[in-house]
Protein backbone atom coordinates (compact mmCIF):
# COMPACT_ATOMS: atom_id res chain seq x y z
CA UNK A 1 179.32 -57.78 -80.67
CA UNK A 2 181.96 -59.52 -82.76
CA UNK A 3 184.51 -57.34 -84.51
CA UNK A 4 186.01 -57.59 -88.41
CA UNK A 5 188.97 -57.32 -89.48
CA UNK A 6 190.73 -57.06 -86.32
CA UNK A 7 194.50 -57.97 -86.06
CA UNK A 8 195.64 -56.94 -82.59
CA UNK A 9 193.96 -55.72 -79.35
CA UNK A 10 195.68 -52.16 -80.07
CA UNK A 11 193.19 -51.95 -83.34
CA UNK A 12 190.33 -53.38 -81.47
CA UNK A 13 190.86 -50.98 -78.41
CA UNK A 14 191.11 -47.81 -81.26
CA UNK A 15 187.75 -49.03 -82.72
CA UNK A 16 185.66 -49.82 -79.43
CA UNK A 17 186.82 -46.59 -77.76
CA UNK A 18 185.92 -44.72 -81.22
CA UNK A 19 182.53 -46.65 -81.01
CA UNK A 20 181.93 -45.52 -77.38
CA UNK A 21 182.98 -42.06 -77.82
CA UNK A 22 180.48 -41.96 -80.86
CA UNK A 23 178.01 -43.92 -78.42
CA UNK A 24 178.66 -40.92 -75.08
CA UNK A 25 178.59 -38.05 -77.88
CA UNK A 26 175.23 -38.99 -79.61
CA UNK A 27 172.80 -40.18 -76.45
CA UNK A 28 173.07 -39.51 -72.73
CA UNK A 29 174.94 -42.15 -71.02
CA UNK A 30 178.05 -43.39 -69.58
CA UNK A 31 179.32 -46.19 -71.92
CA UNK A 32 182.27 -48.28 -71.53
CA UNK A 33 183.72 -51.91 -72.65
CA UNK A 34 182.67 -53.98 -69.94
CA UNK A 35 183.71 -57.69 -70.77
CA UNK A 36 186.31 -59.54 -73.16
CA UNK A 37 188.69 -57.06 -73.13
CA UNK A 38 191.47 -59.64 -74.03
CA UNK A 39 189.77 -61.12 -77.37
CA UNK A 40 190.49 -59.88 -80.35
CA UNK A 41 187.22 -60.61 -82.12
CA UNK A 42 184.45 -59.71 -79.82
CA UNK A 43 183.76 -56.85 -77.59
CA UNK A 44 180.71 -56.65 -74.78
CA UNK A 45 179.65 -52.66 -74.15
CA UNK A 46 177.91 -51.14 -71.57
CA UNK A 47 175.56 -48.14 -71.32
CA UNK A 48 173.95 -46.60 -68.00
CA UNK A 49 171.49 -44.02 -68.22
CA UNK A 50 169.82 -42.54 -65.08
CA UNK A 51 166.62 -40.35 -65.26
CA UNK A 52 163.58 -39.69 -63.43
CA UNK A 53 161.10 -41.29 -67.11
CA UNK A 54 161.41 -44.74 -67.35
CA UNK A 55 159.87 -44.65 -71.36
CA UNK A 56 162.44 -42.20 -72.13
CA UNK A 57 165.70 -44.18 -70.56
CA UNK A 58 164.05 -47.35 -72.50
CA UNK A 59 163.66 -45.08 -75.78
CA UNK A 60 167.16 -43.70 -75.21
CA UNK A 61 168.61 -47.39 -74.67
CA UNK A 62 166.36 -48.84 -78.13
CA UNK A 63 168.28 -46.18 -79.86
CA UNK A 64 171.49 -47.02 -78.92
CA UNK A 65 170.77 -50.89 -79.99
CA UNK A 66 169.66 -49.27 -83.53
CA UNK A 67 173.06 -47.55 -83.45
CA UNK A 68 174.84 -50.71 -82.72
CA UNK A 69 172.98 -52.50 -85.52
CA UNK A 70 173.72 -50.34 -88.07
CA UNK A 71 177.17 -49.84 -87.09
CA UNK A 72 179.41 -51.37 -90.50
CA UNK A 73 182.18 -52.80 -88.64
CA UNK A 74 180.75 -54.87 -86.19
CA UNK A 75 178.16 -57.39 -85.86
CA UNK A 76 175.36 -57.59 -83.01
CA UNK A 77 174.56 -60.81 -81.70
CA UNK A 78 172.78 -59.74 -78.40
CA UNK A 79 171.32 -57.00 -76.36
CA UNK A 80 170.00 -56.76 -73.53
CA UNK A 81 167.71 -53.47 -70.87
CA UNK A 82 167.68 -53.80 -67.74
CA UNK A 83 165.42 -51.00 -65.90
CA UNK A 84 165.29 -50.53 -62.21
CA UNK A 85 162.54 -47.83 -60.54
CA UNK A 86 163.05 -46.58 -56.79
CA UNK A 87 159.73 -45.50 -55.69
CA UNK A 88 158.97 -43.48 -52.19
């Protein structure tokens, strides 16, 4: 996602960790920044959900990416689900 009005990595780190806390506290996932740490005008999170429903975990996951999109300070340019089932 690129970030506005960003002018050092200490504001961008303030707004993606408020974004991911807002992200853990709303749907049930671990969430963290998981690439370009070091620019100041993008940021690349990462959720993880693990459950035994794989319509649910996609529903869960299509809810975050409405999140993201409607999120003011930040623009989404790409998302992406990846699902994995482990059968007996």
């Amino acid at each position: 996602m690129q970030l506005e009005d960003i002018s050092s990595l200490k504001d961008k780190r303030r707004i993606v960790r408020s974004l991911i806390d807002r992200i853990r506290h709303k749907f049930p996932v671990s969430a963290a920044e998981v690439d370009l740490l070091d620019s100041l005008s993008f940021a690349q999170i990462g959720a993880a959900l693990v459950c035994n429903d794989a319509q649910y975990g996609n529903q869960v996951l299509q809810k975050i990416i409405r999140f993201l999109e409607q999120y003011s300070h930040a623009t989404l340019y790409a998302a992406e689900v990846h699902s994995e089932e482990f059968g007996s």
